[in-house]
N, C-alpha and C. Protein backbone atom coordinates (compact mmCIF):
# COMPACT_ATOMS: atom_id res chain seq x y z
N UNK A 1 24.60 -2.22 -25.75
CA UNK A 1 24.71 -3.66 -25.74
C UNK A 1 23.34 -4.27 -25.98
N UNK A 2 22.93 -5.05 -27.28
CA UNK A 2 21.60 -5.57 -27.20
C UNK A 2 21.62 -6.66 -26.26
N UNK A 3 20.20 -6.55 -25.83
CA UNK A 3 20.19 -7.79 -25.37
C UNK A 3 19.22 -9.41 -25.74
N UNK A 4 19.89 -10.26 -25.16
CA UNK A 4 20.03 -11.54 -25.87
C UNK A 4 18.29 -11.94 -26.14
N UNK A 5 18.01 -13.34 -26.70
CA UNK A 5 17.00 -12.99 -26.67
C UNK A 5 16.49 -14.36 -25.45
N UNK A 6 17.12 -14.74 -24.68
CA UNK A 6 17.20 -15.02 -23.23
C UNK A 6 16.67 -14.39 -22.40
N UNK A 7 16.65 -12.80 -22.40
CA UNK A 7 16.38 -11.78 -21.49
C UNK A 7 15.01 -11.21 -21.84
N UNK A 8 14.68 -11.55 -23.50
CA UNK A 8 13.60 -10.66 -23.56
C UNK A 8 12.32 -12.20 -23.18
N UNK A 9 10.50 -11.02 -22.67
CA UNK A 9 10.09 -11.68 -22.30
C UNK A 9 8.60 -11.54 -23.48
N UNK A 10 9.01 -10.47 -24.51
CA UNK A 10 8.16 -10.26 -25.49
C UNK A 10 8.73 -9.25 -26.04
N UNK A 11 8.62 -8.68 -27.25
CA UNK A 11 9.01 -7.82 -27.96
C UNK A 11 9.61 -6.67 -27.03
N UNK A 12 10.29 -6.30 -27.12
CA UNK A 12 10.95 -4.77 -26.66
C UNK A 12 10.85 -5.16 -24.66
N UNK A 13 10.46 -6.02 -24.23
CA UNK A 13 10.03 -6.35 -23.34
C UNK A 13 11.42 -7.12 -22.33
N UNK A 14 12.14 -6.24 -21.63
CA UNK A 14 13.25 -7.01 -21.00
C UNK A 14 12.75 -7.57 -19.65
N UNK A 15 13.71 -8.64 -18.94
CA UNK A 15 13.37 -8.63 -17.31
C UNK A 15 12.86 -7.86 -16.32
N UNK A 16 14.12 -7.00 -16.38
CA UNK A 16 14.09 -6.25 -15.60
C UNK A 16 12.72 -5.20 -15.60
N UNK A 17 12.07 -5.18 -16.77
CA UNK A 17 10.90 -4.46 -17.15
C UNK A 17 9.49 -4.74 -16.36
N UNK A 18 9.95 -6.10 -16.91
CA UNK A 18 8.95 -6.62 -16.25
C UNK A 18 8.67 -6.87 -14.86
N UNK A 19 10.09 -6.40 -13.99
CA UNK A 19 10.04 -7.28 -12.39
C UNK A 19 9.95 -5.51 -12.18
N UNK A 20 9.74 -4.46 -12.48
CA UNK A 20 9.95 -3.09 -12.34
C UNK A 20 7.96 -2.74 -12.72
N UNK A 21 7.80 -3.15 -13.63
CA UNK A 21 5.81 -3.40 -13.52
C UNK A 21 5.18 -4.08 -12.41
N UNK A 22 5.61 -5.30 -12.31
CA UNK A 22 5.02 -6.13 -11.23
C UNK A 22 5.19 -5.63 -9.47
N UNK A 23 6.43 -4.69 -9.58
CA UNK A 23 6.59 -4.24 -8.30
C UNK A 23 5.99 -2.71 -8.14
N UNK A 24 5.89 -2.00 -8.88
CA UNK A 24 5.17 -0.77 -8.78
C UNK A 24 3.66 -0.94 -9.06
N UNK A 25 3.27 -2.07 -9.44
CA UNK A 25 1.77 -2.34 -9.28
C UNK A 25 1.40 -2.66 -8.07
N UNK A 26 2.10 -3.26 -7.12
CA UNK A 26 2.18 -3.44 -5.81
C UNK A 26 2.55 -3.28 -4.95
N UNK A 27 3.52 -2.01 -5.12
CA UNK A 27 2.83 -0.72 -4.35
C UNK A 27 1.71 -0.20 -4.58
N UNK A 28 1.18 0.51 -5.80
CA UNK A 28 0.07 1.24 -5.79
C UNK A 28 -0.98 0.68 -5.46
N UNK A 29 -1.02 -0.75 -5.57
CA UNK A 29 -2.25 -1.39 -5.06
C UNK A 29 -2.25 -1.39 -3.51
N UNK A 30 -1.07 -1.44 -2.61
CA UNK A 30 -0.70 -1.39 -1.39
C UNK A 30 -1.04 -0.20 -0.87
N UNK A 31 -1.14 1.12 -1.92
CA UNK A 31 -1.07 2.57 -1.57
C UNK A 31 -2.74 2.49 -1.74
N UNK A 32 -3.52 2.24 -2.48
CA UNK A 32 -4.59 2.17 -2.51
C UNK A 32 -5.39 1.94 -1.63
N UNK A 33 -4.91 0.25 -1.41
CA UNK A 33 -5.69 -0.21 -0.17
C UNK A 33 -5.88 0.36 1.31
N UNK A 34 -4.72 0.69 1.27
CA UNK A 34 -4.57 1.52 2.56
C UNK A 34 -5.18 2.88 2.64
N UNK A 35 -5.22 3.40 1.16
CA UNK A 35 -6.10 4.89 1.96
C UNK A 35 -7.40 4.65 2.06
N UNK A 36 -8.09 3.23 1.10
CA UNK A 36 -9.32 2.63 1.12
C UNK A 36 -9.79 2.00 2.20
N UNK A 37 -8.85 1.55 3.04
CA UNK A 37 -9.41 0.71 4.23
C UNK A 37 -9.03 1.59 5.32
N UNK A 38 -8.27 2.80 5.25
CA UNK A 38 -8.26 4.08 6.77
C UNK A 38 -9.47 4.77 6.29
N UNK A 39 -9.64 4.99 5.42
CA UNK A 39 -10.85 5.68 5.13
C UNK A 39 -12.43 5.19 5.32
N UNK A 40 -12.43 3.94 5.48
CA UNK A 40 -13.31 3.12 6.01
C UNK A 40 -13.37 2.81 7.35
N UNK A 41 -12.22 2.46 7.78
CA UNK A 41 -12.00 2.16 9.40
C UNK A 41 -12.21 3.68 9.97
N UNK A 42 -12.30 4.78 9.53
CA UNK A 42 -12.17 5.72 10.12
C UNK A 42 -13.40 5.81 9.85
N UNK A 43 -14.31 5.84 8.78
CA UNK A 43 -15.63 6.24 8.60
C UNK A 43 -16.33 4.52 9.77
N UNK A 44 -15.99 4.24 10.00
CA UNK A 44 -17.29 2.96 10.62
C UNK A 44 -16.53 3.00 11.88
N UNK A 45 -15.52 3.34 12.45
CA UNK A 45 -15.43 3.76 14.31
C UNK A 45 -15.72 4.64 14.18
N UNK A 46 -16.41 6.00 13.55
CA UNK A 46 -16.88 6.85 14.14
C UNK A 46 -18.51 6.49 14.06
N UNK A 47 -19.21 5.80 12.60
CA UNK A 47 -20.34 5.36 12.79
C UNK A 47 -20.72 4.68 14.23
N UNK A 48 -19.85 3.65 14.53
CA UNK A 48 -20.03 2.90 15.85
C UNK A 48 -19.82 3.69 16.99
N UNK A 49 -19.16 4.88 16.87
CA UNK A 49 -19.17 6.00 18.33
C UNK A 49 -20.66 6.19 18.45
N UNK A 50 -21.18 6.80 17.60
CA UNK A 50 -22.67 7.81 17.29
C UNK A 50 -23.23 6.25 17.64
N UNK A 51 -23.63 5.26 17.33
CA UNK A 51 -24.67 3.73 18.13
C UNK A 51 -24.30 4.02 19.69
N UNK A 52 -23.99 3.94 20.71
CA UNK A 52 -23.78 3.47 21.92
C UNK A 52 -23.70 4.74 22.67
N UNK A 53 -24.71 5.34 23.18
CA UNK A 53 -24.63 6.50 24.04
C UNK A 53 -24.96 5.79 25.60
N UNK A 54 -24.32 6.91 26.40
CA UNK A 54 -24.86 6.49 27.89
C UNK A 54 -25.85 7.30 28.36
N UNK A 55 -26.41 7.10 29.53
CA UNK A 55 -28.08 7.99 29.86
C UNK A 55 -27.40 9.31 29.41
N UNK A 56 -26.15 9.84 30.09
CA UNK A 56 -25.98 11.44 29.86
C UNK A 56 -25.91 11.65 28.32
N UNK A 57 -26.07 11.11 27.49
CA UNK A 57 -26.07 11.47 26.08
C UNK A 57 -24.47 11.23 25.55
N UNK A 58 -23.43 11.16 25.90
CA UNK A 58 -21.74 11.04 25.62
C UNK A 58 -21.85 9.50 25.17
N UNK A 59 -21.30 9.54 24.23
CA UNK A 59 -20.83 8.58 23.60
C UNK A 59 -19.99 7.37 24.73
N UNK A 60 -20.69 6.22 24.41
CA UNK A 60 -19.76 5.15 25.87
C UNK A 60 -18.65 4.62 25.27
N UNK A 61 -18.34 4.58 24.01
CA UNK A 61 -17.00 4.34 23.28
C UNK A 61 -16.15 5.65 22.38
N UNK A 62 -15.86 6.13 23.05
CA UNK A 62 -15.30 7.55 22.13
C UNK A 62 -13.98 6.84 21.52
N UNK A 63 -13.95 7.54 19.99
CA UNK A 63 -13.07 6.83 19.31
C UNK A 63 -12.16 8.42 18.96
N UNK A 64 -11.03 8.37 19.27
CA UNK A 64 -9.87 9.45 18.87
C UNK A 64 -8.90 8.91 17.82
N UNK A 65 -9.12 9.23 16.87
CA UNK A 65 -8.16 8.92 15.23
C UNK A 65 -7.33 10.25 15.80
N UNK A 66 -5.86 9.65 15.45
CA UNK A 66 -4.82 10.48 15.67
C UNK A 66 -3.71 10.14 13.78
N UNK A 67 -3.37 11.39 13.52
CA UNK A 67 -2.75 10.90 12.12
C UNK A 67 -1.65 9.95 12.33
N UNK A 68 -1.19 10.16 13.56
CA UNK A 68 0.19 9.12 13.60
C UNK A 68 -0.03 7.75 13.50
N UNK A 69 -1.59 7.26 13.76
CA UNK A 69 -2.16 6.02 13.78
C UNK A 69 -1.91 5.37 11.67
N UNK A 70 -2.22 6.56 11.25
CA UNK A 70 -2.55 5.83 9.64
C UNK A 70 -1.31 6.12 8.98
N UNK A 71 0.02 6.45 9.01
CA UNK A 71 1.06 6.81 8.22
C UNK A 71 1.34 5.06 8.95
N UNK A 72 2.08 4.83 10.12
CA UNK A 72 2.50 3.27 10.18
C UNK A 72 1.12 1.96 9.51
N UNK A 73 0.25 2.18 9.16
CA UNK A 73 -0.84 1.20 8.38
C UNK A 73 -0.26 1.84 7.08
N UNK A 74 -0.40 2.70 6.64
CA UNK A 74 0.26 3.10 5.37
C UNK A 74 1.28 2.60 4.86
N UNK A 75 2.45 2.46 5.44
CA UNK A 75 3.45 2.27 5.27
C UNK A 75 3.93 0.85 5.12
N UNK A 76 2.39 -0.16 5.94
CA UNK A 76 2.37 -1.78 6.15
C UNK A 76 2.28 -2.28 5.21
N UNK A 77 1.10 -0.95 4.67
CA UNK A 77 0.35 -1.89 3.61
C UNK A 77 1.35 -1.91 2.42
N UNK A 78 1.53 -0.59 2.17
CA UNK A 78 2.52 -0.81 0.86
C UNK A 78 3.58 -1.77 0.77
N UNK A 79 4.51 -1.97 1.87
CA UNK A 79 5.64 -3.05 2.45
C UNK A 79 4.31 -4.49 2.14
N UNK A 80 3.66 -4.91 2.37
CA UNK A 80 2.75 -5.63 2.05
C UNK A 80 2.14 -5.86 0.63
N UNK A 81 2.27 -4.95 -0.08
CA UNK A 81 1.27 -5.25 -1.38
C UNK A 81 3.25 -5.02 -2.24
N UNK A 82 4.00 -4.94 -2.07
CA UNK A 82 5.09 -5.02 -2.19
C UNK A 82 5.87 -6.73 -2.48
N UNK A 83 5.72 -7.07 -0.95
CA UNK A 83 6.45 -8.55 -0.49
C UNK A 83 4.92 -9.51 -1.37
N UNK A 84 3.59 -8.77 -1.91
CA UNK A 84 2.90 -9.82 -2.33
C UNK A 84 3.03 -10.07 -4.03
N UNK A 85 3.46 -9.15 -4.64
CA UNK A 85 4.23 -8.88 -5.64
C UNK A 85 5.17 -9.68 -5.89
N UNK A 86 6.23 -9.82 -5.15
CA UNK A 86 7.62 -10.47 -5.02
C UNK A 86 7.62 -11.93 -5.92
N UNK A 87 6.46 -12.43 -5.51
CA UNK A 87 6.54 -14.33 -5.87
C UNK A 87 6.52 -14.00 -7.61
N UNK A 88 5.23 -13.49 -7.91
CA UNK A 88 4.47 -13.46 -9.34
C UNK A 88 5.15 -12.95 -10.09
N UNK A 89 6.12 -11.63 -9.57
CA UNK A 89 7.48 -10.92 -10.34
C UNK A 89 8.19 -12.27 -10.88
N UNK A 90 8.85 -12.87 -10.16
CA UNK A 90 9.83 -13.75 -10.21
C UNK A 90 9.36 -14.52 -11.09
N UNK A 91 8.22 -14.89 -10.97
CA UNK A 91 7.63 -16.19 -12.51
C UNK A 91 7.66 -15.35 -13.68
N UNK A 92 7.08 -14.16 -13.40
CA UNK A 92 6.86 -13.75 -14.75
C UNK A 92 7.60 -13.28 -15.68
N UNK A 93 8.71 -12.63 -14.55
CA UNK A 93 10.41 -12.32 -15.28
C UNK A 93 10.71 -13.42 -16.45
N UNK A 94 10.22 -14.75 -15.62
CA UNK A 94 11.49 -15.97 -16.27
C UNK A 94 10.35 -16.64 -17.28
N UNK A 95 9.15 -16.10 -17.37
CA UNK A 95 8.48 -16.96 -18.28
C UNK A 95 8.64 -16.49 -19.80
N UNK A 96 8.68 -17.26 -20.41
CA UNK A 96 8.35 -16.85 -21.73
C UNK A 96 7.26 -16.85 -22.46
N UNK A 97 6.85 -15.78 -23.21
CA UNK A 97 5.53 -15.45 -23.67
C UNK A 97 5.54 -16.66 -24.79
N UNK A 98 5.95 -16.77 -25.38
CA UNK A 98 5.51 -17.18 -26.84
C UNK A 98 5.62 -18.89 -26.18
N UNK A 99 6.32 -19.06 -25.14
CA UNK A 99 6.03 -20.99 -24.51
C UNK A 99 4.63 -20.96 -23.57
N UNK A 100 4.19 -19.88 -23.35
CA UNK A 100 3.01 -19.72 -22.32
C UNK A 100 1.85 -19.72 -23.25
N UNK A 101 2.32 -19.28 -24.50
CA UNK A 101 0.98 -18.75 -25.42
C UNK A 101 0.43 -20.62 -25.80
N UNK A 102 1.90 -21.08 -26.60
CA UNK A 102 1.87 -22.59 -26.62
C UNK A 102 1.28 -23.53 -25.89
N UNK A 103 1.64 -23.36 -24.76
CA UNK A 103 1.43 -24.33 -23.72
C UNK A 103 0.44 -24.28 -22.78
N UNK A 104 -0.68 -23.01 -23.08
CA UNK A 104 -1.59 -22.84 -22.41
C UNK A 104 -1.45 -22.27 -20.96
């Protein structure tokens, strides 16, 4: 069944194409961020353990990273870079290239 040219949003370019880009970009950007910012939060609470010792030499803030802590942030973020996706999908589905090119 071709489809109309209602549906397309540029050459070879359907809706659904496009709301299927916009949402897997945001996951991976969601998947990104999140191993970028556990990987940071994990590297700077342990920097901040090693600052603050007590007279006996032990650390006065001991920080314990447990894996069960970063799979639910994992899982936020992507649900997050997901639902931030959602709006910009929806415009861009319904816009048309060649009235956007026009119309600035």
């Amino acid at each position: 069944m071709p489809i109309s040219s209602s549906q397309r949003r540029s050459p070879a370019t359907s809706r659904g194409r496009v709301l299927r880009i916009f949402l897997i970009q945001g996951a991976v950007l969601g998947l990104l961020g999140s191993f970028v910012g556990s990987a940071l939060g994990a590297l700077l609470s342990k920097l901040f353990e090693g600052l603050v010792r007590g007279p006996d030499g032990a650390a006065k803030f001991p920080v314990q990273l447990d894996l069960e802590l970063f799979a639910p942030a994992t899982a936020l973020a992507i649900g997050v870079g997901l639902l931030a996706a959602v709006l910009p999908t929806q415009r861009a589905s319904r816009l048309d290239p060649a009235s956007a090119i026009r119309n600035g």
